[in-house]
Protein backbone atom coordinates (compact mmCIF):
# COMPACT_ATOMS: atom_id res chain seq x y z
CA UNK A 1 49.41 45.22 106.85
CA UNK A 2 46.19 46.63 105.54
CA UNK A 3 44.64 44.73 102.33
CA UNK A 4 40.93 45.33 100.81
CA UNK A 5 39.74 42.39 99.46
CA UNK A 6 36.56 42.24 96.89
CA UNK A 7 34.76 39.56 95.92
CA UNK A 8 30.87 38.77 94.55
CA UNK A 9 31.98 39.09 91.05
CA UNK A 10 31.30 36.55 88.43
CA UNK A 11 29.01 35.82 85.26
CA UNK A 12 25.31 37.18 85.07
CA UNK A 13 22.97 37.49 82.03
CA UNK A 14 21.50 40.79 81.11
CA UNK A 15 19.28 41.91 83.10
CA UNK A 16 20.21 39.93 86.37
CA UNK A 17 22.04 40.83 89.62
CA UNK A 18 25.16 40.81 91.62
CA UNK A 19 26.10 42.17 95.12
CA UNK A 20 29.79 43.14 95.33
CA UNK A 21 31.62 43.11 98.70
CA UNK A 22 35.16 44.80 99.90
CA UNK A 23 36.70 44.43 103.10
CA UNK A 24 39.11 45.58 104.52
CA UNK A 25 41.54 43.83 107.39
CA UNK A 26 44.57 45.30 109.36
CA UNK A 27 45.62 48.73 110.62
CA UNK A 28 42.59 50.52 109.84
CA UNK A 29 40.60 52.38 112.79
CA UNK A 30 38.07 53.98 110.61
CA UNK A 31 37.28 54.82 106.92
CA UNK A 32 36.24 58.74 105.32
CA UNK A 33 35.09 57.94 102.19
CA UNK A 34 34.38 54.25 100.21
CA UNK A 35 34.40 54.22 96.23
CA UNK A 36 33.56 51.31 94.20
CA UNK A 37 35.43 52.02 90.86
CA UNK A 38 35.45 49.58 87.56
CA UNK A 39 37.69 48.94 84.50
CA UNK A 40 36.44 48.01 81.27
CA UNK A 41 38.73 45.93 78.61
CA UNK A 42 40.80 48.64 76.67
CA UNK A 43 39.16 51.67 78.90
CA UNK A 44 40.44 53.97 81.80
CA UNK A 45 39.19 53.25 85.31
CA UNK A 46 35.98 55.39 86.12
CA UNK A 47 34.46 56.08 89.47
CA UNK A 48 31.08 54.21 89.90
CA UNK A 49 29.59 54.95 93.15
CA UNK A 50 31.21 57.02 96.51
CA UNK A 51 29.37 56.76 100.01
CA UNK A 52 30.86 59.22 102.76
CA UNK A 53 31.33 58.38 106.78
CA UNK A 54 27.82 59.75 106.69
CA UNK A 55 26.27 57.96 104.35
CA UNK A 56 25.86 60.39 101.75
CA UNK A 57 26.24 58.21 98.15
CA UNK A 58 27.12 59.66 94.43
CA UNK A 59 26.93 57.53 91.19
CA UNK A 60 27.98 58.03 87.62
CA UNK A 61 24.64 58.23 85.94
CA UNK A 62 24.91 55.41 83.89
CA UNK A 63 24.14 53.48 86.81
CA UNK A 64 21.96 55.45 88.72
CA UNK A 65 18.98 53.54 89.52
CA UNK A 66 20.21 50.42 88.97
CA UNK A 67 23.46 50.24 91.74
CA UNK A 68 23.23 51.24 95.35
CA UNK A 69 26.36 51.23 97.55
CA UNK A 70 26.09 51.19 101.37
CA UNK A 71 28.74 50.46 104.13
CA UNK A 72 29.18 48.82 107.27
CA UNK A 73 31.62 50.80 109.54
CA UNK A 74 31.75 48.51 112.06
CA UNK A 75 32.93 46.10 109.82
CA UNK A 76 35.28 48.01 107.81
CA UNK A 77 33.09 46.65 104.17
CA UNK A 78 31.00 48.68 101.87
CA UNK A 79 28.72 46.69 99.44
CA UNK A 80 27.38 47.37 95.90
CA UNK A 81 24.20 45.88 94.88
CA UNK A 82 23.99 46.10 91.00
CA UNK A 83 20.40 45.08 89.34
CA UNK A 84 19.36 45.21 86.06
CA UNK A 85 23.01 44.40 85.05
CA UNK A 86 23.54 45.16 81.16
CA UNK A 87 26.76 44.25 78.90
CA UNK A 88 28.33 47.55 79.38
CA UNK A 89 28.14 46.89 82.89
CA UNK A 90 30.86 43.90 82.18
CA UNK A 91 34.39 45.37 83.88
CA UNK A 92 37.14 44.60 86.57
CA UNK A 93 35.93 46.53 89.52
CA UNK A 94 37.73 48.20 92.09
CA UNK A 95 37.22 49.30 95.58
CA UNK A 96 38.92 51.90 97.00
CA UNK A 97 38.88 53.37 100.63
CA UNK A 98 40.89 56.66 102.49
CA UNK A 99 42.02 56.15 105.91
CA UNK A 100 39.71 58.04 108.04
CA UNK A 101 42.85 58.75 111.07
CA UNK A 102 45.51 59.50 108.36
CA UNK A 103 43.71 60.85 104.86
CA UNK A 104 47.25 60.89 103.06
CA UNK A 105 46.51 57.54 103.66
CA UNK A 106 44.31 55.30 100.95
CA UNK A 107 43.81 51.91 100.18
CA UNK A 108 43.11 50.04 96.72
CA UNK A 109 41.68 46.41 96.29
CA UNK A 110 42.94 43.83 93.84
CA UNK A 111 39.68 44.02 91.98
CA UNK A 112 37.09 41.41 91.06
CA UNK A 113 35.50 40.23 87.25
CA UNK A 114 32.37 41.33 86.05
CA UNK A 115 30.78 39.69 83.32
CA UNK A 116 27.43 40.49 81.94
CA UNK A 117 26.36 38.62 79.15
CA UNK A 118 23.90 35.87 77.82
């Protein structure tokens, strides 16, 4: 019943820009926290960026000043804005949301491609 679904991702060159979008559809009243996380080929999943219910945001700092993640709660969909996109950036990324009713409750998307290079 509930699904998070990404999608923005594709192929930039160094340098450019992509906005990434999850949302999320069925039994969900409300959202805690939203987390943006990303995969790279042969690597371990790593957090990215975290925004609370009160809009307080975290990054890993290899992306800190490039990435900005922001949320819409009446829409159930947090965003991630990623400038100045390099090659390392290139990864399957991940969105991933706790229900904000039930927090045993969480919620992972299917994940959306990445690719940075020229």
């Amino acid at each position: 019943q509930v699904q998070l679904v990404e999608s923005g991702g594709g192929l930039v060159q160094p340098g450019g820009s992509l906005r990434l979008s999850c949302a999320a559809s069925g039994s969900i009243f409300s959202i805690s926290t939203m987390t943006w996380y990303r995969a790279a080929p042969g690597k371990q999943r790593e957090l990215v960026a975290t925004i609370t219910s009160g809009g307080s945001t975290n990054y890993v700092d290899s992306v800190k000043g490039r990435f900005t993640i922001s949320r819409d709660n009446a829409k159930n969909t947090m965003y991630l804005q990623m400038n100045s996109l390099k090659p390392e950036d290139t990864a399957v990324y991940y969105c991933y949301m706790k229900d904000g009713r039930y927090g045993f409750l969480s919620y992972w998307g299917q994940g959306t491609q990445v690719t940075v290079s020229s």
